[in-house]
C-alpha atoms as a PDB file:
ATOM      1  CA  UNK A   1      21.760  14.662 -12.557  1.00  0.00           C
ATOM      2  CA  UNK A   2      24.640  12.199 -11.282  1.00  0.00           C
ATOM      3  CA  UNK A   3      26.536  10.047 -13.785  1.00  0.00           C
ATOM      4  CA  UNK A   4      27.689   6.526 -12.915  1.00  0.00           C
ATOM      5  CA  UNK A   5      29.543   3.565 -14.166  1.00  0.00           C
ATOM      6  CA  UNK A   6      29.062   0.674 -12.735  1.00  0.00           C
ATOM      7  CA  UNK A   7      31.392  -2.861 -12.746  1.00  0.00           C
ATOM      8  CA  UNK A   8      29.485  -6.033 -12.548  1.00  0.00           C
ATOM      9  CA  UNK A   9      30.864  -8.758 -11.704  1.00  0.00           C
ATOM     10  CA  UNK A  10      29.599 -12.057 -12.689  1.00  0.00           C
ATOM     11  CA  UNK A  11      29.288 -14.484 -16.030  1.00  0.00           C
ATOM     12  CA  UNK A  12      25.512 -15.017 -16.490  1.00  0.00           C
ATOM     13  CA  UNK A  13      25.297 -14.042 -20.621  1.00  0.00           C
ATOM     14  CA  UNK A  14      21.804 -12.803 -19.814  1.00  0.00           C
ATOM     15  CA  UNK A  15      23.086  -9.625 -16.940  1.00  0.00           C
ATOM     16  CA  UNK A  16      25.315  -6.904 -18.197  1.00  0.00           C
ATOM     17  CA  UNK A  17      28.732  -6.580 -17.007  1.00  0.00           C
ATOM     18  CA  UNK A  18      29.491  -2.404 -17.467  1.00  0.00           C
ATOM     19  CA  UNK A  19      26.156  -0.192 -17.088  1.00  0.00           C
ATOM     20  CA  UNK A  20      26.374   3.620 -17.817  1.00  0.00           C
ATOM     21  CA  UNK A  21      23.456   5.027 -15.715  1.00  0.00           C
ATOM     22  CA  UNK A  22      22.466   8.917 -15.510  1.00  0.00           C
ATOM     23  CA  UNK A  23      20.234   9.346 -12.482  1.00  0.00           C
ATOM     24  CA  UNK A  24      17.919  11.893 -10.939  1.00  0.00           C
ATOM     25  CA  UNK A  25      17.323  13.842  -8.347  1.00  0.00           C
ATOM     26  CA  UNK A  26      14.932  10.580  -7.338  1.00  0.00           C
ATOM     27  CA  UNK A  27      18.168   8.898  -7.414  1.00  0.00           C
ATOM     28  CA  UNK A  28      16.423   6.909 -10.497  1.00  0.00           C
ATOM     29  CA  UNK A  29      17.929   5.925 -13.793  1.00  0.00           C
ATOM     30  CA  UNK A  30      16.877   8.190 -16.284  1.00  0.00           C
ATOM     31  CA  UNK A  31      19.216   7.278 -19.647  1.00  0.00           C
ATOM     32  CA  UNK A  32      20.846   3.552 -18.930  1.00  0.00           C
ATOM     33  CA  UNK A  33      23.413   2.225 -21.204  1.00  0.00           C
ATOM     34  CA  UNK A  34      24.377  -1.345 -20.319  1.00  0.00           C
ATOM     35  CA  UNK A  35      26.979  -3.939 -22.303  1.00  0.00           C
ATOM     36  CA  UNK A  36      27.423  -7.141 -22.079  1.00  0.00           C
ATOM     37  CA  UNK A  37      30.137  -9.556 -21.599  1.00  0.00           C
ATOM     38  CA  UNK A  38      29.864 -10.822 -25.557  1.00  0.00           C
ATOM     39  CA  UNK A  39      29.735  -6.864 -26.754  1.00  0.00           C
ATOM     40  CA  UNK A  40      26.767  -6.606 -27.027  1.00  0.00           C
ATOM     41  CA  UNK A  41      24.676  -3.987 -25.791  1.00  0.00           C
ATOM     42  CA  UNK A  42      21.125  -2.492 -24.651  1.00  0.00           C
ATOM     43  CA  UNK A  43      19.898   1.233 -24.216  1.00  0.00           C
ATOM     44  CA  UNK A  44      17.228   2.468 -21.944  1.00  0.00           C
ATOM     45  CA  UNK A  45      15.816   6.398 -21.749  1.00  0.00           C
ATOM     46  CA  UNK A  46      12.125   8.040 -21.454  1.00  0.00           C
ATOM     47  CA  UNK A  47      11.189   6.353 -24.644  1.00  0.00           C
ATOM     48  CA  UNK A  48      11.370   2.624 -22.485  1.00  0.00           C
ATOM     49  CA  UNK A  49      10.007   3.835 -19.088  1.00  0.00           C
ATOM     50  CA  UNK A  50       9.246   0.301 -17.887  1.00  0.00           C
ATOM     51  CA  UNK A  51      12.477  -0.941 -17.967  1.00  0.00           C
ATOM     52  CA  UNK A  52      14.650   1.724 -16.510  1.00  0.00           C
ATOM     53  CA  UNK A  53      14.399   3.569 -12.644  1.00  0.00           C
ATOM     54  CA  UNK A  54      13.301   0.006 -11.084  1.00  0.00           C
ATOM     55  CA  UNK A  55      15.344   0.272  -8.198  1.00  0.00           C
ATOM     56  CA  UNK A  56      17.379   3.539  -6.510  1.00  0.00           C
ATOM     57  CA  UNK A  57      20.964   4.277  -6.243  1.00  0.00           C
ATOM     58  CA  UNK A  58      21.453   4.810  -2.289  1.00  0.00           C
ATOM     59  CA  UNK A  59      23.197   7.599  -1.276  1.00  0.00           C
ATOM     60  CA  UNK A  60      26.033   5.876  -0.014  1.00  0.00           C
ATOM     61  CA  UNK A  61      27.599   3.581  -2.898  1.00  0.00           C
ATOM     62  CA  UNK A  62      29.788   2.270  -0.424  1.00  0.00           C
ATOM     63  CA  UNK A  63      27.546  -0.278   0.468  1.00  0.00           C
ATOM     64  CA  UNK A  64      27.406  -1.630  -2.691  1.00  0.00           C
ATOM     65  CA  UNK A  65      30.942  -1.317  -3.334  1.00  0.00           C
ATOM     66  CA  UNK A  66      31.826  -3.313  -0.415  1.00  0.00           C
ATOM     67  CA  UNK A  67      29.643  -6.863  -1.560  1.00  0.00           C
ATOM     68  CA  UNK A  68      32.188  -7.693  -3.435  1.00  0.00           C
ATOM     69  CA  UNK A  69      29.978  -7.979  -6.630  1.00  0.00           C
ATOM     70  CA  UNK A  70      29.177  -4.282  -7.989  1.00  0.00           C
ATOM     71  CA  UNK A  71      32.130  -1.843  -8.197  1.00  0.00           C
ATOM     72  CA  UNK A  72      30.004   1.575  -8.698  1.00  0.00           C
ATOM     73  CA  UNK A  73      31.844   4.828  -9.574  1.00  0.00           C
ATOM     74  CA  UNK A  74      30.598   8.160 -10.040  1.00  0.00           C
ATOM     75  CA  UNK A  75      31.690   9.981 -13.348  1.00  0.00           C
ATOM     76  CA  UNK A  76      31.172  13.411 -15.041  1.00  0.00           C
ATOM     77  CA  UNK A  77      28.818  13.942 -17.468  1.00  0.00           C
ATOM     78  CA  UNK A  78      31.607  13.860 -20.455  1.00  0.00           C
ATOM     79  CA  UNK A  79      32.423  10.330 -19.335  1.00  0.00           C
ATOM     80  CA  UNK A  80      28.770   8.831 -19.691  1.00  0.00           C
ATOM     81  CA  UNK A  81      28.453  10.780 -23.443  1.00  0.00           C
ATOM     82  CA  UNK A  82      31.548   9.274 -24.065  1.00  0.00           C
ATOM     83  CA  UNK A  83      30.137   6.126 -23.093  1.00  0.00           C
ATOM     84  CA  UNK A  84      27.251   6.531 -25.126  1.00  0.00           C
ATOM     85  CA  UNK A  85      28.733   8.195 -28.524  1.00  0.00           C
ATOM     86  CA  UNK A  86      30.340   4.194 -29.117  1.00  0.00           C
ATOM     87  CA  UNK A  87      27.122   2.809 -29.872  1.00  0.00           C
ATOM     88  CA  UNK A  88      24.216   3.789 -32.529  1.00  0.00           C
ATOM     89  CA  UNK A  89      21.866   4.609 -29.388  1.00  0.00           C
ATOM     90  CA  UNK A  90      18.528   3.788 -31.747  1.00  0.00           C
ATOM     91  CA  UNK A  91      19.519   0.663 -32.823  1.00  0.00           C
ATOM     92  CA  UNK A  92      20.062  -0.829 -29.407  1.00  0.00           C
ATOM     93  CA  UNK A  93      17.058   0.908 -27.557  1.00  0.00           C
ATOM     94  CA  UNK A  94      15.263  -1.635 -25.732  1.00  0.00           C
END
């Protein structure tokens, strides 16, 4: 598994700004924590399938880095728990 945190930015109320994301060797999301810019915030794991691994990290971030737009980082697996411990995880699943 890889661990990544990932900046978004942009204003729409709708998109989260900060997503948590712990991918797999498919280089899909498998656990997704994302918060938006009012505090709010959504949680995605095997128990939502549909709405997480839609699209794959590439292997060289990069090129997303560089757009200007999303600012993706690559954490440890401590970081992303402590990520996730701030939020009741059940109450937000989507």
């Amino acid at each position: 598994m890889k661990y990544y945190r990932t900046y978004w930015l942009q204003d729409k109320p709708d998109f989260p700004t900060w997503i948590f994301s712990e991918v797999g060797i498919d280089r899909l999301d498998t656990r997704r924590l994302e918060i938006f810019n009012n505090g709010s915030a959504k949680y995605f794991d095997s128990r939502t399938p549909f709405e997480i691994g839609v699209s794959q990290y590439p292997e060289n971030l990069d090129e997303l880095n560089d757009g200007g737009e999303l600012f993706i980082k690559e954490i440890t697996l401590e970081e992303f728990e402590e990520a996730l411990s701030h939020y009741d995880l059940n109450s937000i699943l989507s």
